[in-house]
PDB file of N, CA and C in Angstrom:
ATOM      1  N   UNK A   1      -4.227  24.692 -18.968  1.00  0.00           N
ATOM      2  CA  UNK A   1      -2.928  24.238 -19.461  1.00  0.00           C
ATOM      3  C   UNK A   1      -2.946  22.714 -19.608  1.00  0.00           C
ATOM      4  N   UNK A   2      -2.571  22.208 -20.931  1.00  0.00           N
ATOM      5  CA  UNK A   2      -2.623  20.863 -20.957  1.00  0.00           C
ATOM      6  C   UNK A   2      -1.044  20.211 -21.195  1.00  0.00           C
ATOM      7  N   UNK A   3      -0.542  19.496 -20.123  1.00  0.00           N
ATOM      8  CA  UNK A   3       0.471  19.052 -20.342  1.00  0.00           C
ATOM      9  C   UNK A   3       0.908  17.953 -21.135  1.00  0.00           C
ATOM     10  N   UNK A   4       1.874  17.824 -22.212  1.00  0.00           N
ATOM     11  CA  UNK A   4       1.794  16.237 -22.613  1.00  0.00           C
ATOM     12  C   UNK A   4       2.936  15.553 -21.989  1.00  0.00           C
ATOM     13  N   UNK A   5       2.999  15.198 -20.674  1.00  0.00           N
ATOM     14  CA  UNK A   5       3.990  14.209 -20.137  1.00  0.00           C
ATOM     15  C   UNK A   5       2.991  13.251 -19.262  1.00  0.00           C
ATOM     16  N   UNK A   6       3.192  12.002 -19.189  1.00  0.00           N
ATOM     17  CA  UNK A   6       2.438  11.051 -18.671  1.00  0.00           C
ATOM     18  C   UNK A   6       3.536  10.277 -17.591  1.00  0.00           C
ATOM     19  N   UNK A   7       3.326  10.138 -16.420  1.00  0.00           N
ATOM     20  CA  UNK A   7       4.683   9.410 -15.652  1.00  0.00           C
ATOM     21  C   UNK A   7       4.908   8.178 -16.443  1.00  0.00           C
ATOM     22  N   UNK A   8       6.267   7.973 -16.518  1.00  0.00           N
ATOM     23  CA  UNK A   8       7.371   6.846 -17.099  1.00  0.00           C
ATOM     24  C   UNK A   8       7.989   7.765 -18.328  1.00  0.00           C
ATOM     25  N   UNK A   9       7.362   8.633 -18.754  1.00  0.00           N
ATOM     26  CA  UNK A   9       8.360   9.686 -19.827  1.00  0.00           C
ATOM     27  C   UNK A   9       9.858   9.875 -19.640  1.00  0.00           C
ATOM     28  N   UNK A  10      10.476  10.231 -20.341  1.00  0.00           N
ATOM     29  CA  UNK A  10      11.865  10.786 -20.491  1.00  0.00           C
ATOM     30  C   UNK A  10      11.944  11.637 -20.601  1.00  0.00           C
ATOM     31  N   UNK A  11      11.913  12.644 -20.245  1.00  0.00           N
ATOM     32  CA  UNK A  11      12.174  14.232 -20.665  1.00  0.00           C
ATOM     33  C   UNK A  11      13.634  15.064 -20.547  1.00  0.00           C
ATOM     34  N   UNK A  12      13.861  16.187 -20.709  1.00  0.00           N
ATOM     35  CA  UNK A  12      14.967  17.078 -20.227  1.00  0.00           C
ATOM     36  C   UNK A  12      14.618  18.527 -19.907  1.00  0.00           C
ATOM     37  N   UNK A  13      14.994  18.860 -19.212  1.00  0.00           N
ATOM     38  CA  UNK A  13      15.352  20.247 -19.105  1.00  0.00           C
ATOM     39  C   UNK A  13      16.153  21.425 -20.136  1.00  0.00           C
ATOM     40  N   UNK A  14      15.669  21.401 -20.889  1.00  0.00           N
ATOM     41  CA  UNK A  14      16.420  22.651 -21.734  1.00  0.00           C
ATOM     42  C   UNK A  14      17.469  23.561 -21.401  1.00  0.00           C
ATOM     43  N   UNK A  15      16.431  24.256 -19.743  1.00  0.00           N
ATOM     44  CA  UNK A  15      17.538  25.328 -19.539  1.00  0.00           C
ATOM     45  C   UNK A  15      18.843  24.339 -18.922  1.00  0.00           C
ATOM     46  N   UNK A  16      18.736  23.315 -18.369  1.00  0.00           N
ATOM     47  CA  UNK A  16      19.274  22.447 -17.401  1.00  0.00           C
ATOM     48  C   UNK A  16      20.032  21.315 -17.878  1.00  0.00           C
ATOM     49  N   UNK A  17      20.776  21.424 -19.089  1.00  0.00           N
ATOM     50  CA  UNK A  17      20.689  20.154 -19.791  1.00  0.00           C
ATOM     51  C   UNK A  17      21.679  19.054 -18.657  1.00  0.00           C
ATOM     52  N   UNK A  18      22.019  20.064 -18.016  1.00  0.00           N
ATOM     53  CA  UNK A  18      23.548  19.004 -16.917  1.00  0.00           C
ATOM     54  C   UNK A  18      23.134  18.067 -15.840  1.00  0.00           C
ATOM     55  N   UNK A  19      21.827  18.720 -16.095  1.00  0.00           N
ATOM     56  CA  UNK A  19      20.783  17.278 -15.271  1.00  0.00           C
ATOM     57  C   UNK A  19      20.479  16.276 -15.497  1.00  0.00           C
ATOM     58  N   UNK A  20      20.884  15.931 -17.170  1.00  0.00           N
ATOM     59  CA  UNK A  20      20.725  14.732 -17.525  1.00  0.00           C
ATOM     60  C   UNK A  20      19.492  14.108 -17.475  1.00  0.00           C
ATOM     61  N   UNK A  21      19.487  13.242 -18.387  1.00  0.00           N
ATOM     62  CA  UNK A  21      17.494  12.237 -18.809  1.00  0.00           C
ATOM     63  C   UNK A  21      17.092  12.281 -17.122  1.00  0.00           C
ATOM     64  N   UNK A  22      15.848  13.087 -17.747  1.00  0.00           N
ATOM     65  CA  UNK A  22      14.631  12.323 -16.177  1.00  0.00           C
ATOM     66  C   UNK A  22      13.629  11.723 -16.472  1.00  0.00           C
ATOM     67  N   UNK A  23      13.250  10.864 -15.435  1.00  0.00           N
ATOM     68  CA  UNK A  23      12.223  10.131 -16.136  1.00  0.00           C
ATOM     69  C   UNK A  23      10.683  10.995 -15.026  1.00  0.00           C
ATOM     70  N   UNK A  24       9.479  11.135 -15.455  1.00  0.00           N
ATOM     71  CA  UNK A  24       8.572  12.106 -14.521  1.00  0.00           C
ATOM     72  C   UNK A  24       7.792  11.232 -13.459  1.00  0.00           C
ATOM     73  N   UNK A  25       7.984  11.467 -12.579  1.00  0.00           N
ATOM     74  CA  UNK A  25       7.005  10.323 -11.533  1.00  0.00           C
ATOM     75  C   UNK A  25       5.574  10.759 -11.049  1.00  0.00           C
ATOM     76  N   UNK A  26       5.701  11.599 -11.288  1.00  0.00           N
ATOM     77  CA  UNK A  26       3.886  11.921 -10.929  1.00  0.00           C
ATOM     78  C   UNK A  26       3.311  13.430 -11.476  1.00  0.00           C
ATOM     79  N   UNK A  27       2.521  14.183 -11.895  1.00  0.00           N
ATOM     80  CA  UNK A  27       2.242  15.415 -12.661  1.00  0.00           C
ATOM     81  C   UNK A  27       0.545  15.775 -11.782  1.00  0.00           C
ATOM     82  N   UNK A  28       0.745  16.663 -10.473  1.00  0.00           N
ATOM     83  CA  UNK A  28      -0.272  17.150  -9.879  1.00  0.00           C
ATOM     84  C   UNK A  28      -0.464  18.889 -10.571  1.00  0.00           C
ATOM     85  N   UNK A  29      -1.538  19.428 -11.054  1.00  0.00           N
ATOM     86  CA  UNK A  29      -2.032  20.208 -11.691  1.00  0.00           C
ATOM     87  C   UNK A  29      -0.786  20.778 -12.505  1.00  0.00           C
ATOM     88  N   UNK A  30       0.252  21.650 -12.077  1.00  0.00           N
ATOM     89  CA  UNK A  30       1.153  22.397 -13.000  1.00  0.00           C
ATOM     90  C   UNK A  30       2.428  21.742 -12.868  1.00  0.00           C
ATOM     91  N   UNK A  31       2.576  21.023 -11.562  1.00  0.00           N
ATOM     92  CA  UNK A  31       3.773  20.836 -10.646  1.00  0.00           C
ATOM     93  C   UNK A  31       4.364  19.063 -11.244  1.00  0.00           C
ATOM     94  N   UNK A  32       5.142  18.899 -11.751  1.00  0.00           N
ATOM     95  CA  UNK A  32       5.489  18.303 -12.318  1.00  0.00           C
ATOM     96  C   UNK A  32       6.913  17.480 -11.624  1.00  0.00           C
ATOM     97  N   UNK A  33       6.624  15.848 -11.236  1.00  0.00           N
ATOM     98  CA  UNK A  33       8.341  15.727 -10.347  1.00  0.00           C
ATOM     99  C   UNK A  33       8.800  14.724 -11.128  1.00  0.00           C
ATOM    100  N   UNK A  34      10.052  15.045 -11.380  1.00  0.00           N
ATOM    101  CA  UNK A  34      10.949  14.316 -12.272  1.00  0.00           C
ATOM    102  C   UNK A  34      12.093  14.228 -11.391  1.00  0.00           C
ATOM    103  N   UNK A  35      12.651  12.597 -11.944  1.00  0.00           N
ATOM    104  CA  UNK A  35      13.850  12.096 -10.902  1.00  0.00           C
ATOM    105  C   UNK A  35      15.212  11.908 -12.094  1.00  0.00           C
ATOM    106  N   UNK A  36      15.850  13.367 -12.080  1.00  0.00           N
ATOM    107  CA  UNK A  36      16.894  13.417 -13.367  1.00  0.00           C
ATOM    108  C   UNK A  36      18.073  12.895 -12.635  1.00  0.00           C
ATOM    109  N   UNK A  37      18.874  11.889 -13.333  1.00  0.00           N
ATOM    110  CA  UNK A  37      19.931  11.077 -13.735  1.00  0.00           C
ATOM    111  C   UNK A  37      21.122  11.625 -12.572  1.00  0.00           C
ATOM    112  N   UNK A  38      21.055  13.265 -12.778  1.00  0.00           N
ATOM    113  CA  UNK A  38      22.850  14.194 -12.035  1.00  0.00           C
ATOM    114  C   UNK A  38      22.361  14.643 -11.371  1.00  0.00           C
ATOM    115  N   UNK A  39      20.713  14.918 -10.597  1.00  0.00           N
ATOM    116  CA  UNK A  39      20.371  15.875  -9.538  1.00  0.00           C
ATOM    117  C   UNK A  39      19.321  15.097  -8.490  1.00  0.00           C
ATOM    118  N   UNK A  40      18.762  14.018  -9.140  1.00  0.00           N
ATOM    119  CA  UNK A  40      17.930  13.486  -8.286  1.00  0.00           C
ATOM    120  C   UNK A  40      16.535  14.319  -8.606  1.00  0.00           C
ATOM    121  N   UNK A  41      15.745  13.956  -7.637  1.00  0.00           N
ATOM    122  CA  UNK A  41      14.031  14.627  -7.962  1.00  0.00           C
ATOM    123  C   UNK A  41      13.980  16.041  -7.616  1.00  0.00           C
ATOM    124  N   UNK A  42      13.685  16.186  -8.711  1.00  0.00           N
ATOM    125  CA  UNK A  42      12.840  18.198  -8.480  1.00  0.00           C
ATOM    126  C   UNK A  42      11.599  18.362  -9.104  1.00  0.00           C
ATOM    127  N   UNK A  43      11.339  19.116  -8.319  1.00  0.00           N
ATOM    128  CA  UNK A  43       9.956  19.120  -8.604  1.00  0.00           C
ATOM    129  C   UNK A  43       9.321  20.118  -9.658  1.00  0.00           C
ATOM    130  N   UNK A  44       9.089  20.436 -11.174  1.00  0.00           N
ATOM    131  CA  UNK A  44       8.981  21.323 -11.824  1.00  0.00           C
ATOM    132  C   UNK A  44       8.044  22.189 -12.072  1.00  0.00           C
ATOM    133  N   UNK A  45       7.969  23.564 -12.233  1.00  0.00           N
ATOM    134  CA  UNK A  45       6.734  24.302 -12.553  1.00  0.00           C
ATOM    135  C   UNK A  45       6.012  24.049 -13.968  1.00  0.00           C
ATOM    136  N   UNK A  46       5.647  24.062 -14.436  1.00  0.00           N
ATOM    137  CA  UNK A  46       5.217  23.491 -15.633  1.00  0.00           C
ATOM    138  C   UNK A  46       4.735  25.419 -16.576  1.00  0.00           C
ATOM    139  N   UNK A  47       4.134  25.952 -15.700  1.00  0.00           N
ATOM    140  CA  UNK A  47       4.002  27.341 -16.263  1.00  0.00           C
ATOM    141  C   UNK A  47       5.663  28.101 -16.338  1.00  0.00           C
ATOM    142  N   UNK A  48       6.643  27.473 -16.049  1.00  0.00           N
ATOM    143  CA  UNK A  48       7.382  28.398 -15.860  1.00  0.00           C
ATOM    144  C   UNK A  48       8.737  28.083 -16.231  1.00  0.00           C
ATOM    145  N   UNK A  49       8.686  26.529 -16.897  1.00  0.00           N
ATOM    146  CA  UNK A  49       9.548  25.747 -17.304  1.00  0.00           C
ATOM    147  C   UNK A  49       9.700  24.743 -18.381  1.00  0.00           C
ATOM    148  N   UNK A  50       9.864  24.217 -19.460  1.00  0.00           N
ATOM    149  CA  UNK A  50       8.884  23.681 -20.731  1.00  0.00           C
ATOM    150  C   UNK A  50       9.899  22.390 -20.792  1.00  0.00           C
ATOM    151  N   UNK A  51       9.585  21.462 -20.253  1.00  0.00           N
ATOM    152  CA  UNK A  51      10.320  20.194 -20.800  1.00  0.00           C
ATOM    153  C   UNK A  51      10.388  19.401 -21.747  1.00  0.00           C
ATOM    154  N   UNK A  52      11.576  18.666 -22.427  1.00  0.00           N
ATOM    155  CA  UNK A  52      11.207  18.375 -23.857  1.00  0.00           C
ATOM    156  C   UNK A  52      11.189  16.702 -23.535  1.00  0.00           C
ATOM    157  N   UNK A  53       9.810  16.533 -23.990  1.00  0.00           N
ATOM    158  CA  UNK A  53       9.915  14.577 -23.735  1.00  0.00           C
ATOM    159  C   UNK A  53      11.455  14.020 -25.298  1.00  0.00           C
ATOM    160  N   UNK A  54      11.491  13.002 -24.946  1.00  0.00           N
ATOM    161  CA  UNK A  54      13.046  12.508 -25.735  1.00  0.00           C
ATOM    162  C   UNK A  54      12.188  10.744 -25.535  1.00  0.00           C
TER     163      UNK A  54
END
């Protein structure tokens, strides 16, 4: 699986849009942690969740 997010990105959550812009802080094999704007850091599956860089 090749991801295209590089930390300092902007991305969103699709299913999630109420989370507002995150920006990604670090991307270890699938697991992906982004610190969004209305929720603070979560940590994302990357197989199981498709974020759209912005």
């Amino acid at each position: 699986m090749i991801l295209d997010y590089d930390p300092g990105d902007k991305v969103i959550n699709p299913a999630n849009k109420e989370w507002g812009i995150g920006q990604v802080q670090s991307i270890i094999n699938e697991k992906v942690t982004v610190n969004f704007e209305n929720v603070g850091k979560k940590v994302i599956n990357a197989k199981n969740i498709i974020l759209e860089k912005i």
